[in-house]
Protein backbone atom coordinates (compact mmCIF):
# COMPACT_ATOMS: atom_id res chain seq x y z
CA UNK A 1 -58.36 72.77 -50.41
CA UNK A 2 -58.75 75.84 -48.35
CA UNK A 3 -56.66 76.65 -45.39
CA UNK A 4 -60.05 76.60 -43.50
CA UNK A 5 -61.20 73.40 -44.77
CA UNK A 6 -57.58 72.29 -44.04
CA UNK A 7 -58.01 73.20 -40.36
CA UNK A 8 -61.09 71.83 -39.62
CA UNK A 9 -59.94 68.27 -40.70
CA UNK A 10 -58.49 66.44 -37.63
CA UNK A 11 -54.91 63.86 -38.15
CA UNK A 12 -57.36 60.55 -38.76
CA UNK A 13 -58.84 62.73 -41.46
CA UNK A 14 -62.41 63.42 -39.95
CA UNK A 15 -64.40 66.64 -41.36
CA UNK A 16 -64.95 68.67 -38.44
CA UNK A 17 -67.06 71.58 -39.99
CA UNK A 18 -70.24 72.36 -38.37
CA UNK A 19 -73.72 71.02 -39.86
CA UNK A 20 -76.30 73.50 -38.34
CA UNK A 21 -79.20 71.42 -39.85
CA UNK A 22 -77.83 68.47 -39.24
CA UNK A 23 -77.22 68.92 -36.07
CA UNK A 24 -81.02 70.28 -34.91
CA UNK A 25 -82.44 67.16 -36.25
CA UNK A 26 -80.01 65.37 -34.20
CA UNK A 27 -80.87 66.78 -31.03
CA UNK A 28 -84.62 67.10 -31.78
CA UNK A 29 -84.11 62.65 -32.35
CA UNK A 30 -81.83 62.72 -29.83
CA UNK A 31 -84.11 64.51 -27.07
CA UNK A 32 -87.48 62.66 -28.14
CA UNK A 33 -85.49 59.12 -27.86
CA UNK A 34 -84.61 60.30 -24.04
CA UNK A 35 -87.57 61.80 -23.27
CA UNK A 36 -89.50 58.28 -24.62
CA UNK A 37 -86.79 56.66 -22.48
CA UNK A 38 -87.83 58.40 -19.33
CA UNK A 39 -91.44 58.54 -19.96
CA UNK A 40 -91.27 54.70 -20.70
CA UNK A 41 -89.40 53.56 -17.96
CA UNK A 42 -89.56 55.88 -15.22
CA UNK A 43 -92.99 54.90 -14.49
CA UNK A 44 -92.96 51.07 -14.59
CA UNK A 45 -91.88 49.16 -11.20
CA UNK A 46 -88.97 47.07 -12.43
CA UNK A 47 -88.30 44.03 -11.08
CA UNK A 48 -84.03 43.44 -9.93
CA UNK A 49 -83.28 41.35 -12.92
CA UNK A 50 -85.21 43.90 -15.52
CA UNK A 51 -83.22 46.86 -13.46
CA UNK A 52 -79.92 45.42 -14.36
CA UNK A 53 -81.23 44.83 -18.01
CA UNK A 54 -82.12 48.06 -18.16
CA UNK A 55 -78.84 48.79 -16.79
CA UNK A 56 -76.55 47.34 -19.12
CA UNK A 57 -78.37 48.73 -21.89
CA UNK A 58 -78.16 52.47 -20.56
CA UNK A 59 -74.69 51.91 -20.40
CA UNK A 60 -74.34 50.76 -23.72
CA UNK A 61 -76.57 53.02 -24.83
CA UNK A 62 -74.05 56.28 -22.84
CA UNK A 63 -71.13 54.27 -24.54
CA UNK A 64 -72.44 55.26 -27.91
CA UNK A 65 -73.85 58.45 -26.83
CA UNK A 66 -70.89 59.93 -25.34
CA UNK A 67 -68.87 59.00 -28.90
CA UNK A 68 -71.00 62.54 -30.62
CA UNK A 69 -69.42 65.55 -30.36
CA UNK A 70 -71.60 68.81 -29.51
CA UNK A 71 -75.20 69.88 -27.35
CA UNK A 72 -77.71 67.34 -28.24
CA UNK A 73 -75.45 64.54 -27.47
CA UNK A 74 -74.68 65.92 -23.71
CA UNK A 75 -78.79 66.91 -23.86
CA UNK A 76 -79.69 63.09 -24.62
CA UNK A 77 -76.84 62.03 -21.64
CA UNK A 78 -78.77 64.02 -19.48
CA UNK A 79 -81.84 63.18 -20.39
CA UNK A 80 -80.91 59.14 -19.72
CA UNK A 81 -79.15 59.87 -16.69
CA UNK A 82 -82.34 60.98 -15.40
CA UNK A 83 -84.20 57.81 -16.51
């Protein structure tokens, strides 16, 4: 293994080398999921018991969100904080 390689891989073992491609199709699924999100729900009245539904989901939805490293991840946080 290369000293590089050797770097880039963290204590618990995870590869940490960048994926370019991956990562655009990432944030391009990332972004259309929040910008369906928004366009979905920011327009529909939502009663208080659907409101905390959709509540507890956006949090578990953050909770999941927030584990990805890198711009489309923080893009798609923003993008459901503003739903």
């Amino acid at each position: 293994m290369s000293s590089t390689v050797t770097d880039l891989v963290g204590v618990s073992g995870r590869d940490f080398t960048p994926h370019p491609r991956r990562d655009r199709w990432l944030g391009a699924l990332l972004g259309l999921i929040g910008v369906l999100t928004i366009l979905t729900i920011s327009t529909v009245p939502l009663v208080p018991r659907e409101q905390a539904v959709f509540g507890i989901f956006a949090a578990i939805i953050f909770t999941v969100a927030n584990r990805f490293e890198g711009r489309a991840a923080t893009l798609f946080l923003v993008a459901l904080s503003l739903s």
